[in-house]
N, C-alpha and C. Protein backbone atom coordinates (compact mmCIF):
# COMPACT_ATOMS: atom_id res chain seq x y z
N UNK A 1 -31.03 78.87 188.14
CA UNK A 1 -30.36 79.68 187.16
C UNK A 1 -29.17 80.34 187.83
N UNK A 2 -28.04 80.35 187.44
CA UNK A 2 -26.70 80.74 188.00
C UNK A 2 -26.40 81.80 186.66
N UNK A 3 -25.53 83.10 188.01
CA UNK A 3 -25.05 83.97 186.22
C UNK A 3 -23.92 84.74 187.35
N UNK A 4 -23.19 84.67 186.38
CA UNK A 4 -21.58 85.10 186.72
C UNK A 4 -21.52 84.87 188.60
N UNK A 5 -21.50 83.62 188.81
CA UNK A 5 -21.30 83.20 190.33
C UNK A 5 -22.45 83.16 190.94
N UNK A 6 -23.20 83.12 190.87
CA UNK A 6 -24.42 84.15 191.63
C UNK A 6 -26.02 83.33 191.31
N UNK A 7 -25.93 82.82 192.43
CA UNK A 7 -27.46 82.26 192.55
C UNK A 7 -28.42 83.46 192.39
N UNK A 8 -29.91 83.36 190.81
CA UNK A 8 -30.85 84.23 191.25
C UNK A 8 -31.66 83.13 191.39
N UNK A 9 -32.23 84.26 192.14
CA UNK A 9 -33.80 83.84 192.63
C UNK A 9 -34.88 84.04 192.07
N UNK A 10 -35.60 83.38 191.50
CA UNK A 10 -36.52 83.60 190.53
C UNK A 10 -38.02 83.80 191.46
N UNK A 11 -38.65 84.96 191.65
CA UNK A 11 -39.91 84.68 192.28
C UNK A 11 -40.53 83.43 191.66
N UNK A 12 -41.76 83.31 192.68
CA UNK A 12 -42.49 81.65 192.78
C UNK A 12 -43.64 82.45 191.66
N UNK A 13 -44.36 81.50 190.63
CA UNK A 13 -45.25 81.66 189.76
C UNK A 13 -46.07 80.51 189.17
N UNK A 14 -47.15 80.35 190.45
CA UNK A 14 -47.73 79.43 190.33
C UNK A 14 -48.04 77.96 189.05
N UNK A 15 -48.42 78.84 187.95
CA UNK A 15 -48.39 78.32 186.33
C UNK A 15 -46.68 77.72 186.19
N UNK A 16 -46.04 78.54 186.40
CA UNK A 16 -44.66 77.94 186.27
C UNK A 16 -44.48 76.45 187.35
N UNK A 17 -45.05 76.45 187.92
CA UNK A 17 -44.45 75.50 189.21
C UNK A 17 -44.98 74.07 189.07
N UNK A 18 -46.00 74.16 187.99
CA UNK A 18 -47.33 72.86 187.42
C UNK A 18 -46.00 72.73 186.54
N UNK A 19 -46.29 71.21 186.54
CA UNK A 19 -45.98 70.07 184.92
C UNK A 19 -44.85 71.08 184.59
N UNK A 20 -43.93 71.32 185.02
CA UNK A 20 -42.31 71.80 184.29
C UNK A 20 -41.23 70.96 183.68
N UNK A 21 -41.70 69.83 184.30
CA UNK A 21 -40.79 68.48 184.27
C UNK A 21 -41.41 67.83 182.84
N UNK A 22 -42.89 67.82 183.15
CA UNK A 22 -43.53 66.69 182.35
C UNK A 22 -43.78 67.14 180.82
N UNK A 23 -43.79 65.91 180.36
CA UNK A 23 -43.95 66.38 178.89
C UNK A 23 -44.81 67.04 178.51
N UNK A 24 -46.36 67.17 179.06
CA UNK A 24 -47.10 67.67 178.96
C UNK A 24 -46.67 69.18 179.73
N UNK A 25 -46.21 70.26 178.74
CA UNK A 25 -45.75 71.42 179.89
C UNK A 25 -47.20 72.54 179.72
N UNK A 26 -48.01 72.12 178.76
CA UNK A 26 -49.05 73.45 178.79
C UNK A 26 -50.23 72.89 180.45
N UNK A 27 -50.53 73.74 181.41
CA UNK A 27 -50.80 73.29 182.63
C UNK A 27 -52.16 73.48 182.41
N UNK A 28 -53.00 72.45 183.10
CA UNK A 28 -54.37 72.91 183.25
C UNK A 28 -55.10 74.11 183.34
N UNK A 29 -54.19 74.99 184.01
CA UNK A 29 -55.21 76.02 184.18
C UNK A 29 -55.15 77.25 183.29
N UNK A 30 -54.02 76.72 182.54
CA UNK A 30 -53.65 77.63 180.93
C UNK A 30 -55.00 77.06 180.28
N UNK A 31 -55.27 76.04 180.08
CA UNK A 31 -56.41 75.57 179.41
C UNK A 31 -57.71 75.86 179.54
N UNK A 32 -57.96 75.94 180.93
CA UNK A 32 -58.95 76.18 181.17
C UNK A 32 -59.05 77.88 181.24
N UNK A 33 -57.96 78.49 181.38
CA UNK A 33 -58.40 80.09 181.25
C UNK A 33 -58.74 80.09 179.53
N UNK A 34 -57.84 79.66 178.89
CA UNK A 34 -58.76 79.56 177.02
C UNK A 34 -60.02 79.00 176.99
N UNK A 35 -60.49 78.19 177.42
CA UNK A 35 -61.80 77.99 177.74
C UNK A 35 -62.55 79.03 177.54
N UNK A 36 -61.89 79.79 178.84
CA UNK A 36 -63.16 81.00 179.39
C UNK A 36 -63.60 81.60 178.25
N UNK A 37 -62.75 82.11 177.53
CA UNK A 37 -62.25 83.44 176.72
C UNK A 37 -62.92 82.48 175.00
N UNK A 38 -63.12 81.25 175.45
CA UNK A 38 -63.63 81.14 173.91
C UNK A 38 -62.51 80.66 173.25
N UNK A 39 -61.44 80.58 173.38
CA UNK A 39 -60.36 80.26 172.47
C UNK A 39 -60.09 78.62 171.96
N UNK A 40 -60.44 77.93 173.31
CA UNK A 40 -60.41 76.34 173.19
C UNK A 40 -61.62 76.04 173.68
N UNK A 41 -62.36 74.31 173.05
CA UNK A 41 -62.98 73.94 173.29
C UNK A 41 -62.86 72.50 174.08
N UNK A 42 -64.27 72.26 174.75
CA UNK A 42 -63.91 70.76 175.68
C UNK A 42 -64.70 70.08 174.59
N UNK A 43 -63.82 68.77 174.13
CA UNK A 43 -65.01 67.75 173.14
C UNK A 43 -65.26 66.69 174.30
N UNK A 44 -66.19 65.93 173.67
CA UNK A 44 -67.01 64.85 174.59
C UNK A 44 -65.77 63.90 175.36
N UNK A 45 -64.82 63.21 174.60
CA UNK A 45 -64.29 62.44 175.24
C UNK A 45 -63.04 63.22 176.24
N UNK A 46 -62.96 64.38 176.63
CA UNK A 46 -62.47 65.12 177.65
C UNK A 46 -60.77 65.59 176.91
N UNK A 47 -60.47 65.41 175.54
CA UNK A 47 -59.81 66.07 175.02
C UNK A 47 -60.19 67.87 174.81
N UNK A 48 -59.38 68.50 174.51
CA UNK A 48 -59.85 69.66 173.74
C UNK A 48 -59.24 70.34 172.21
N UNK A 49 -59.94 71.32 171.87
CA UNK A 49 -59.33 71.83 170.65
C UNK A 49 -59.62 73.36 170.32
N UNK A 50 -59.19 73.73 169.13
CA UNK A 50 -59.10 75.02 169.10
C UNK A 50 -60.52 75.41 168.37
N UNK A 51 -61.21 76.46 169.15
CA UNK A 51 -62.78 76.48 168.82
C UNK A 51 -62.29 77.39 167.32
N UNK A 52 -63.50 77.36 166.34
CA UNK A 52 -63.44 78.33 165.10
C UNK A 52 -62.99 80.16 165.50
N UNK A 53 -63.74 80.51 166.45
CA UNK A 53 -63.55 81.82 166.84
C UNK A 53 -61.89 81.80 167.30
N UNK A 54 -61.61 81.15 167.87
CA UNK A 54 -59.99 80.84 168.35
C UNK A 54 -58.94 80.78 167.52
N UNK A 55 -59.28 80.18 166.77
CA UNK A 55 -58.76 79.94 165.32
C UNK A 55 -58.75 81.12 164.32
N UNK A 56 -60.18 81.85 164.41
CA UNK A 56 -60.13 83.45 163.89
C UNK A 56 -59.25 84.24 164.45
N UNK A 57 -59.40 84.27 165.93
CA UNK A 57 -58.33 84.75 166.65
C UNK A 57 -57.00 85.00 166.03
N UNK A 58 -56.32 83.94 166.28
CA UNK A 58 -55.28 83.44 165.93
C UNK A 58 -54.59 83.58 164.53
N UNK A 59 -55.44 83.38 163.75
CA UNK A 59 -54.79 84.32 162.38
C UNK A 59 -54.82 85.56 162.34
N UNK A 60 -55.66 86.24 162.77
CA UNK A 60 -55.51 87.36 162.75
C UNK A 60 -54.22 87.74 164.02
N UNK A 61 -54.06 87.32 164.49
CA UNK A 61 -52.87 87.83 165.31
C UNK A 61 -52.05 87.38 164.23
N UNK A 62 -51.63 86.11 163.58
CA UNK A 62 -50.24 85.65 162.92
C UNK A 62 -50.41 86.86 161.88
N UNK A 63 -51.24 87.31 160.89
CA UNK A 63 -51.27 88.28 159.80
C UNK A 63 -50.75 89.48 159.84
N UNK A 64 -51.40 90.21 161.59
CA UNK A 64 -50.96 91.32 161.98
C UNK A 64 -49.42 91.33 162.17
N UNK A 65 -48.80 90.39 162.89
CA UNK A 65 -47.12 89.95 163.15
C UNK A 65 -47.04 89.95 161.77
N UNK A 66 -47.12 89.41 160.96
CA UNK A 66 -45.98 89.19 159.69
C UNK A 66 -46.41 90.62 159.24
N UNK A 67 -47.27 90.89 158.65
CA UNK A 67 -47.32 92.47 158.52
C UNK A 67 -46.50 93.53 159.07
N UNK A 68 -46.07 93.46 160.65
CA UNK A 68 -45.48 94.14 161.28
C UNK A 68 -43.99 94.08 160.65
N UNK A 69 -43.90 92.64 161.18
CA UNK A 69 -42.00 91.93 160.62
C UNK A 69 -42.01 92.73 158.91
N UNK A 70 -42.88 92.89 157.90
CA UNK A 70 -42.84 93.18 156.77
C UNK A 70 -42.32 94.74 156.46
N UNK A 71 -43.34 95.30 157.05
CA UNK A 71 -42.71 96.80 157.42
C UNK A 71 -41.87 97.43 157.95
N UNK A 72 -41.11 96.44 159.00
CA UNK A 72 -39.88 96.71 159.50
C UNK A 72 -38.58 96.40 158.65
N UNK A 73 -38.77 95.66 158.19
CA UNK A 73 -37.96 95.31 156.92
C UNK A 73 -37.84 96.15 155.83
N UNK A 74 -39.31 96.79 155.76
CA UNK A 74 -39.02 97.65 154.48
C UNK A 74 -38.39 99.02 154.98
N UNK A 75 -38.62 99.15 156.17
CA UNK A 75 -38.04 100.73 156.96
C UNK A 75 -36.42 100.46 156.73
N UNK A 76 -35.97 98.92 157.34
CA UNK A 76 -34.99 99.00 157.23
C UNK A 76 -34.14 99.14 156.27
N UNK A 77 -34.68 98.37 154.97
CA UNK A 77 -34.30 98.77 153.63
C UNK A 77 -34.15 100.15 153.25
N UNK A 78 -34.75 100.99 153.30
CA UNK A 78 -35.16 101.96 153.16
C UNK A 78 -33.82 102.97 153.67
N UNK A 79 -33.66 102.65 154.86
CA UNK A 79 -32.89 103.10 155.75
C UNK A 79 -31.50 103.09 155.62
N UNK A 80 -31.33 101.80 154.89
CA UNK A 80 -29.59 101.26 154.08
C UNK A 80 -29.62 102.18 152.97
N UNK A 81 -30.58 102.50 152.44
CA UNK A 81 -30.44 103.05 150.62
C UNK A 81 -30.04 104.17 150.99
N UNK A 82 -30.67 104.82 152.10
CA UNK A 82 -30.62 106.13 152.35
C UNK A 82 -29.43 106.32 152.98
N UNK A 83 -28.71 105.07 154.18
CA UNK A 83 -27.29 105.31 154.16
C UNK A 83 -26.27 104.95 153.10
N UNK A 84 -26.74 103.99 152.09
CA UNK A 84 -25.78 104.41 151.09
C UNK A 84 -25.86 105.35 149.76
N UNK A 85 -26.85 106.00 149.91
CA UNK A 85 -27.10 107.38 149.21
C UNK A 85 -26.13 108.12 149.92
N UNK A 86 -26.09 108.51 151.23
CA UNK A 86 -25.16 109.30 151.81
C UNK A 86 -23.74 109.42 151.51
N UNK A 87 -23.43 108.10 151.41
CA UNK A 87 -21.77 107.84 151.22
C UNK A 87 -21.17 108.28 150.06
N UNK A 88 -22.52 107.86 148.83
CA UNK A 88 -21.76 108.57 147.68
C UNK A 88 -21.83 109.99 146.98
């Protein structure tokens, strides 16, 4: 990474340093830490997938985000009316 002349140096980060090249960029041991935690599962033929609880997980995180993005929007709305209440 170069920025205005200037070589940085990016510290070393192990996960980063696996499969960066390869198409496959999610690294084994991303996988296997979801494992731990319940999030992904190992099926028989040594693929994996996203266990039901993982999947609960996971919407509930996407619901909470759009909820968030929703309310920020409405603050911001909110926030225009009230600056153009001001003006007039």
């Amino acid at each position: 990474m170069i920025s205005a002349g200037y070589a940085v140096i990016l510290p070393f980060h192990p996960l980063l340093a696996t499969n960066t090249v390869s198409t496959n960029c999610i690294t084994p041991q991303v996988c296997q830490s979801l494992e731990k935690i319940g999030v992904l599962e190992l099926l028989p033929d040594g693929g994996r997938k996203i266990s039901q609880d993982g999947q609960r997980d996971l919407d509930r995180i996407a619901t909470s985000v759009v909820e968030e993005q929703k309310e920020e929007e409405e603050e911001e709305e909110e926030a225009e009316e009230d600056g153009e209440e001001d003006d007039e």
